[in-house]
C-alpha atoms as a PDB file:
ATOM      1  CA  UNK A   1      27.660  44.558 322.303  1.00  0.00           C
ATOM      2  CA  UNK A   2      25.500  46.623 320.132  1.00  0.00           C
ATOM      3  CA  UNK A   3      22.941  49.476 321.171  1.00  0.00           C
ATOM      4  CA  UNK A   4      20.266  51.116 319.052  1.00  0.00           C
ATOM      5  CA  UNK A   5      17.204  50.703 317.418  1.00  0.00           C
ATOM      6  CA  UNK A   6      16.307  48.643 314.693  1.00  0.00           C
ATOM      7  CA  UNK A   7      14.101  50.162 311.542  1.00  0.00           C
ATOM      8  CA  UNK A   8      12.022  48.481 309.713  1.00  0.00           C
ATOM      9  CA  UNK A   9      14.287  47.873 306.359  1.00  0.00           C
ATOM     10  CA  UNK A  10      16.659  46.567 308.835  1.00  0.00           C
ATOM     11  CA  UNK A  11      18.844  49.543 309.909  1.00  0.00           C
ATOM     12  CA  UNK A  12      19.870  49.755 313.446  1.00  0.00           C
ATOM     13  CA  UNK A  13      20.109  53.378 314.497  1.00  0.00           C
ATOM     14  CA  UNK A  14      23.223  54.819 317.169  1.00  0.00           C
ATOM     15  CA  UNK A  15      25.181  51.000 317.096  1.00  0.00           C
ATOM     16  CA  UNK A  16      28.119  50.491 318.913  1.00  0.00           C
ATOM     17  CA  UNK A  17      29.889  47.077 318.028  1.00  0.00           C
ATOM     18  CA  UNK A  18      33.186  46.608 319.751  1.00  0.00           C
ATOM     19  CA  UNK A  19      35.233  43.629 317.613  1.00  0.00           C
ATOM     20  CA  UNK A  20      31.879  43.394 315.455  1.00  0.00           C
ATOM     21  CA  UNK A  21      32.490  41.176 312.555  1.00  0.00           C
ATOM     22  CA  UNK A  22      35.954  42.106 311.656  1.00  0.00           C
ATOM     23  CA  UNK A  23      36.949  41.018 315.429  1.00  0.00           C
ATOM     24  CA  UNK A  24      39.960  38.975 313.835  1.00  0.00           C
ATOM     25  CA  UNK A  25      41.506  42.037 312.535  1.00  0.00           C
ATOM     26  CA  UNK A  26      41.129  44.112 315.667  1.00  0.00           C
ATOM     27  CA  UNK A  27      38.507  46.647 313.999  1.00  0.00           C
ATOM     28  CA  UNK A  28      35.902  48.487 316.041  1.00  0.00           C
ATOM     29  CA  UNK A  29      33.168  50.119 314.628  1.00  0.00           C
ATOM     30  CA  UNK A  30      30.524  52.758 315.795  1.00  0.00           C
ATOM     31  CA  UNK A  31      27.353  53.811 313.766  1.00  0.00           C
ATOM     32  CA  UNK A  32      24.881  52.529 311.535  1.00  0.00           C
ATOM     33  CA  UNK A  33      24.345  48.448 310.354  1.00  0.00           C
ATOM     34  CA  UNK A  34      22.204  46.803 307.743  1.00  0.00           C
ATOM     35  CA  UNK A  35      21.954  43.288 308.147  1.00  0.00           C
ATOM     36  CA  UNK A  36      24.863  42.863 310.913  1.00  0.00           C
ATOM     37  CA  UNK A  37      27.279  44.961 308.480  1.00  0.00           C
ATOM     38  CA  UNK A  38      28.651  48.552 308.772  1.00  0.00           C
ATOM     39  CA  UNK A  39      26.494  50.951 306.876  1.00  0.00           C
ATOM     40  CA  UNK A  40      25.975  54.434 304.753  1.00  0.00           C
ATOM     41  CA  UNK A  41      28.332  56.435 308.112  1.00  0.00           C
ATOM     42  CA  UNK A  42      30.064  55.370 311.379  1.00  0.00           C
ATOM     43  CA  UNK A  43      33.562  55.446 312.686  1.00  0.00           C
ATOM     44  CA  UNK A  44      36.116  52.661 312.505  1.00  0.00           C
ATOM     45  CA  UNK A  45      39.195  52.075 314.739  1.00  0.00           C
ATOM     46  CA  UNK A  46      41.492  50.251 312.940  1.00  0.00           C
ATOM     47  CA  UNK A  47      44.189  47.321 314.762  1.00  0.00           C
ATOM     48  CA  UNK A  48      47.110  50.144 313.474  1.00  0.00           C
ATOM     49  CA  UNK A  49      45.188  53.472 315.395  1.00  0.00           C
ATOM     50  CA  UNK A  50      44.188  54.766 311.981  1.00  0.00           C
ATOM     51  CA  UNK A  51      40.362  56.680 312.814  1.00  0.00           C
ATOM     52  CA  UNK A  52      38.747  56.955 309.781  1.00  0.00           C
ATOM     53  CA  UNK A  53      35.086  58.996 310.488  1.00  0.00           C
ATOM     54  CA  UNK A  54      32.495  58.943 307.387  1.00  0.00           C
ATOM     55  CA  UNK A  55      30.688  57.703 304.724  1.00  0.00           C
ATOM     56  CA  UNK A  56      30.394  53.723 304.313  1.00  0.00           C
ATOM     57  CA  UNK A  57      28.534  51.619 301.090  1.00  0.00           C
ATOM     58  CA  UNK A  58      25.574  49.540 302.051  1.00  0.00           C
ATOM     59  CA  UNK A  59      27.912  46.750 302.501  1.00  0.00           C
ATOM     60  CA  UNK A  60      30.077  48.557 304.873  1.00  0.00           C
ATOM     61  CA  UNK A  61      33.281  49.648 301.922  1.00  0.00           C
ATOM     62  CA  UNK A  62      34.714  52.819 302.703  1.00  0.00           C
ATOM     63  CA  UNK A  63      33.211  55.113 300.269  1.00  0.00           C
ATOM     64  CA  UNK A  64      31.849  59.151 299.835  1.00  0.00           C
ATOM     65  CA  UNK A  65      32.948  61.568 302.276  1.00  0.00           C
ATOM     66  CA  UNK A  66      34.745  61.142 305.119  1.00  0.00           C
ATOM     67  CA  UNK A  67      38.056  61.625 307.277  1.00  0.00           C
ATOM     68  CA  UNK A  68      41.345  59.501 308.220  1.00  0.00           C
ATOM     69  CA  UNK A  69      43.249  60.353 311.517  1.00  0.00           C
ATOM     70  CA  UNK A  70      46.738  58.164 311.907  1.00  0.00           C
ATOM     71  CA  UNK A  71      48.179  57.970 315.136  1.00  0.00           C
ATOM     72  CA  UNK A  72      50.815  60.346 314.779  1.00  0.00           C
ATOM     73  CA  UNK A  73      48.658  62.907 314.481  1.00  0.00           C
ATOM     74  CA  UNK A  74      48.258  63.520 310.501  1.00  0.00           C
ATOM     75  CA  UNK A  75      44.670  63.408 308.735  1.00  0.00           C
ATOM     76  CA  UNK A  76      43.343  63.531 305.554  1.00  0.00           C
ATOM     77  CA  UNK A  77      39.809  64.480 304.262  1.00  0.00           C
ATOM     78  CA  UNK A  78      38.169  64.047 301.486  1.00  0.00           C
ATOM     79  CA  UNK A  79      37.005  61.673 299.085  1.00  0.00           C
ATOM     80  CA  UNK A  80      37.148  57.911 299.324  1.00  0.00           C
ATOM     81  CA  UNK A  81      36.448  55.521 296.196  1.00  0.00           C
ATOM     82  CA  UNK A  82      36.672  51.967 296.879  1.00  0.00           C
ATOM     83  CA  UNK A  83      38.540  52.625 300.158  1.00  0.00           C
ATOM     84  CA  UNK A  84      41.290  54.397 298.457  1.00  0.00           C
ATOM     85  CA  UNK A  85      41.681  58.512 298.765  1.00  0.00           C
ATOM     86  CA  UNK A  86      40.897  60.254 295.219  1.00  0.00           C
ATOM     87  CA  UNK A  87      40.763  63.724 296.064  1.00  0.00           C
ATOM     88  CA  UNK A  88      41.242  65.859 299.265  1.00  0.00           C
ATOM     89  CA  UNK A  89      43.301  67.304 301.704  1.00  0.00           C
ATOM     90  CA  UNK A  90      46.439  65.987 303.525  1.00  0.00           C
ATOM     91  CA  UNK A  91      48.035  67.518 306.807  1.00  0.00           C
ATOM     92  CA  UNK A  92      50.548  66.532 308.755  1.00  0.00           C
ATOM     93  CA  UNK A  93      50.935  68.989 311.563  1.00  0.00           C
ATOM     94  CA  UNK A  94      54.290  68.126 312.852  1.00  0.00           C
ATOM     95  CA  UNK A  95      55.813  69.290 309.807  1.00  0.00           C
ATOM     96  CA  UNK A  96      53.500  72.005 308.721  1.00  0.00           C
ATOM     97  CA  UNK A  97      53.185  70.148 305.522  1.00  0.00           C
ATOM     98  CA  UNK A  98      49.801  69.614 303.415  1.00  0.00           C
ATOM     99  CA  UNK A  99      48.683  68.232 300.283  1.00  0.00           C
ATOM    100  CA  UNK A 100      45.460  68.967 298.490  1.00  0.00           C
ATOM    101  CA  UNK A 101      43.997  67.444 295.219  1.00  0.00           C
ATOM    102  CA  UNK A 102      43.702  64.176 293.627  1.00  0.00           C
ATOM    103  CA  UNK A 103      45.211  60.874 294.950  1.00  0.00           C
ATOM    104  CA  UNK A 104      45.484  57.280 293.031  1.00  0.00           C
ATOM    105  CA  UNK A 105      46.291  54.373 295.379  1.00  0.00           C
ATOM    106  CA  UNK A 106      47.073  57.113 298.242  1.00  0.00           C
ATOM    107  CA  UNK A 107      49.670  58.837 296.343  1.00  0.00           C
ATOM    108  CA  UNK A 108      49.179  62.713 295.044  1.00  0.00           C
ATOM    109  CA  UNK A 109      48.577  61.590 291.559  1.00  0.00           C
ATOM    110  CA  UNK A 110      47.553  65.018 288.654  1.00  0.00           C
ATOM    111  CA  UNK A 111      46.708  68.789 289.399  1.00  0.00           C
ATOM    112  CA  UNK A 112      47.360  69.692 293.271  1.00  0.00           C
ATOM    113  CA  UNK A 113      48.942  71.796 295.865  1.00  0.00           C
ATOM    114  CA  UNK A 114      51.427  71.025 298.313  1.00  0.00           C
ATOM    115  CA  UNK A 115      53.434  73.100 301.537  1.00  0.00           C
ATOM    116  CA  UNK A 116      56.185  71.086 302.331  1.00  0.00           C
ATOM    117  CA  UNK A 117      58.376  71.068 305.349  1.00  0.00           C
ATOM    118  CA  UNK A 118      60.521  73.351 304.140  1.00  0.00           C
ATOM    119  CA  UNK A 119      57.892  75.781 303.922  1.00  0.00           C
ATOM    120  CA  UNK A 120      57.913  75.767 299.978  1.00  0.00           C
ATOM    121  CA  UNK A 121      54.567  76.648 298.262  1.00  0.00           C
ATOM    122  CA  UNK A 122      53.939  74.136 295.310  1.00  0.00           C
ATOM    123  CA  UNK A 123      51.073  74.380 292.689  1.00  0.00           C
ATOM    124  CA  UNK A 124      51.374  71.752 289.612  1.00  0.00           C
ATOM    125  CA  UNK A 125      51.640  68.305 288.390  1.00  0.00           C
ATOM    126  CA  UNK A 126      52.049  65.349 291.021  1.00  0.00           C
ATOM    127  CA  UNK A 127      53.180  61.707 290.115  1.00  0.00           C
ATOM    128  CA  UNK A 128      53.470  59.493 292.378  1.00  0.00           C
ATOM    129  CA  UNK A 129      53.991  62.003 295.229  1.00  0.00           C
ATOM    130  CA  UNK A 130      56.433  63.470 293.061  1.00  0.00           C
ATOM    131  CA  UNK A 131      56.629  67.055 291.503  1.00  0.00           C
ATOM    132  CA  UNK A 132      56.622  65.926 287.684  1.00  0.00           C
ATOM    133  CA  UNK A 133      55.151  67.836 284.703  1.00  0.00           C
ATOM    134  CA  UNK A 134      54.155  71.706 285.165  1.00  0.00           C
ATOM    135  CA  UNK A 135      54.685  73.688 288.048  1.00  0.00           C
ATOM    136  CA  UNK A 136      55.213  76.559 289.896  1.00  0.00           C
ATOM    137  CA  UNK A 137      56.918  77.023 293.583  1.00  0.00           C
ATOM    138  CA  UNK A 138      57.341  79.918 295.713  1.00  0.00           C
ATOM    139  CA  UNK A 139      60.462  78.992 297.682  1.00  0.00           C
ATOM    140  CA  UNK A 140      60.239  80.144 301.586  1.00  0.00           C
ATOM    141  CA  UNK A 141      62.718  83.014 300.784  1.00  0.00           C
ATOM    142  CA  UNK A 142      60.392  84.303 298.220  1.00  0.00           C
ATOM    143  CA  UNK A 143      62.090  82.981 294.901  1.00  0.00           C
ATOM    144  CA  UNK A 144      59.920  81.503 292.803  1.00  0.00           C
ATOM    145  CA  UNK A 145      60.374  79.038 290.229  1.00  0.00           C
ATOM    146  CA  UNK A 146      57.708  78.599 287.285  1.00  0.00           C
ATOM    147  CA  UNK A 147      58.204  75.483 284.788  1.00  0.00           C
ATOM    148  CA  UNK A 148      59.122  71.524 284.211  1.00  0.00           C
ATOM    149  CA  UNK A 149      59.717  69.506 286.863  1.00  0.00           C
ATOM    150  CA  UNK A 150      61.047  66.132 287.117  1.00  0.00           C
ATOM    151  CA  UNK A 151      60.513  63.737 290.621  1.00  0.00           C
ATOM    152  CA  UNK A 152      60.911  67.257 292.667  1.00  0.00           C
ATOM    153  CA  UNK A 153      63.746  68.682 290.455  1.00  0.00           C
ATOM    154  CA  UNK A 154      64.435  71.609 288.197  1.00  0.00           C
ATOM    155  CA  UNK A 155      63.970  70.037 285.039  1.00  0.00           C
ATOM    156  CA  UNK A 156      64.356  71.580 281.614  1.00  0.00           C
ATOM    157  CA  UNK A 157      62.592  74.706 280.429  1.00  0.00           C
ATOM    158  CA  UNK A 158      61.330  77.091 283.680  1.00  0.00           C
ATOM    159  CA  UNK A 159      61.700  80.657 284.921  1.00  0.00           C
ATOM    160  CA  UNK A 160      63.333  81.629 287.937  1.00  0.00           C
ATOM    161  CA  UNK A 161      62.841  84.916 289.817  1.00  0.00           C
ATOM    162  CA  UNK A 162      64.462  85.843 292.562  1.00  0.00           C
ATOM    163  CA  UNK A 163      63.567  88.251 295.234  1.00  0.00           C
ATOM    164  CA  UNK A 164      66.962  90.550 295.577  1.00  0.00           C
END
């Protein structure tokens, strides 16, 4: 079923598609078509409950601005390259836990900051999710912890100061 208006170069204007052409993967789409495709913004519903709100490529690729919701509650917004995340801002309420800077193939990937679910401030390197390179925490309790990290560890030369 779709609803709207169509422009002259084509565009139709407030579409709602349930199942459009993606049917066989359980994708719904709202928003704007060129040419019976998804186009420049709309919102898909995915087959898994993943939302994602935003910007779209002519051809209808995830791309620009926009937002991801996932079913248990978590979102992310920010950037979107060739429907991956590349930089942005991760939450995930039911921990308290957020991530913000740059992501390669979803993953926190260079310079970002994180609150985990322990409640400990980090503000450094990232590979692969992991707190690798040069870094700085401020633990829950206050300590804080300023130096090399390896996959979330300690690791090698740092400086820890401690609150008592």
């Amino acid at each position: 079923m779709a609803e709207g208006f169509l422009q002259t170069d084509d565009t139709i204007v407030g579409l709602e598609l349930v199942n459009f052409a993606q049917d066989l993967t359980g994708t719904k789409y709202k928003g704007c078509m060129v040419k019976n495709k998804p186009a420049f913004s709309g919102e898909m519903t995915f087959k898994d409950g993943n939302i994602y709100t935003g910007d779209l490529t002519r051809d209808g690729k995830i791309e620009g601005s926009g937002e991801l919701k996932f079913p248990d509650g978590s979102y992310y917004i920010g950037e979107f390259k060739n429907e991956q995340q590349t930089y942005g801002k991760m939450t995930i309420p039911a921990t308290g836990s957020w991530y913000e800077g740059p992501f390669v193939n979803s993953n926190p990937n260079g310079k970002g900051k994180m609150l985990n679910y322990e409640g400990h401030l980090y503000s450094g390197d990232f590979v692969d999710e992991a707190w690798t390179g040069k870094g700085s925490v401020t633990y829950k309790n206050g300590d804080t912890y300023d130096g090399l990290w390896l996959k979330n560890d300690r690791h090698g030369w740092g400086t820890m100061t401690f609150t008592n």
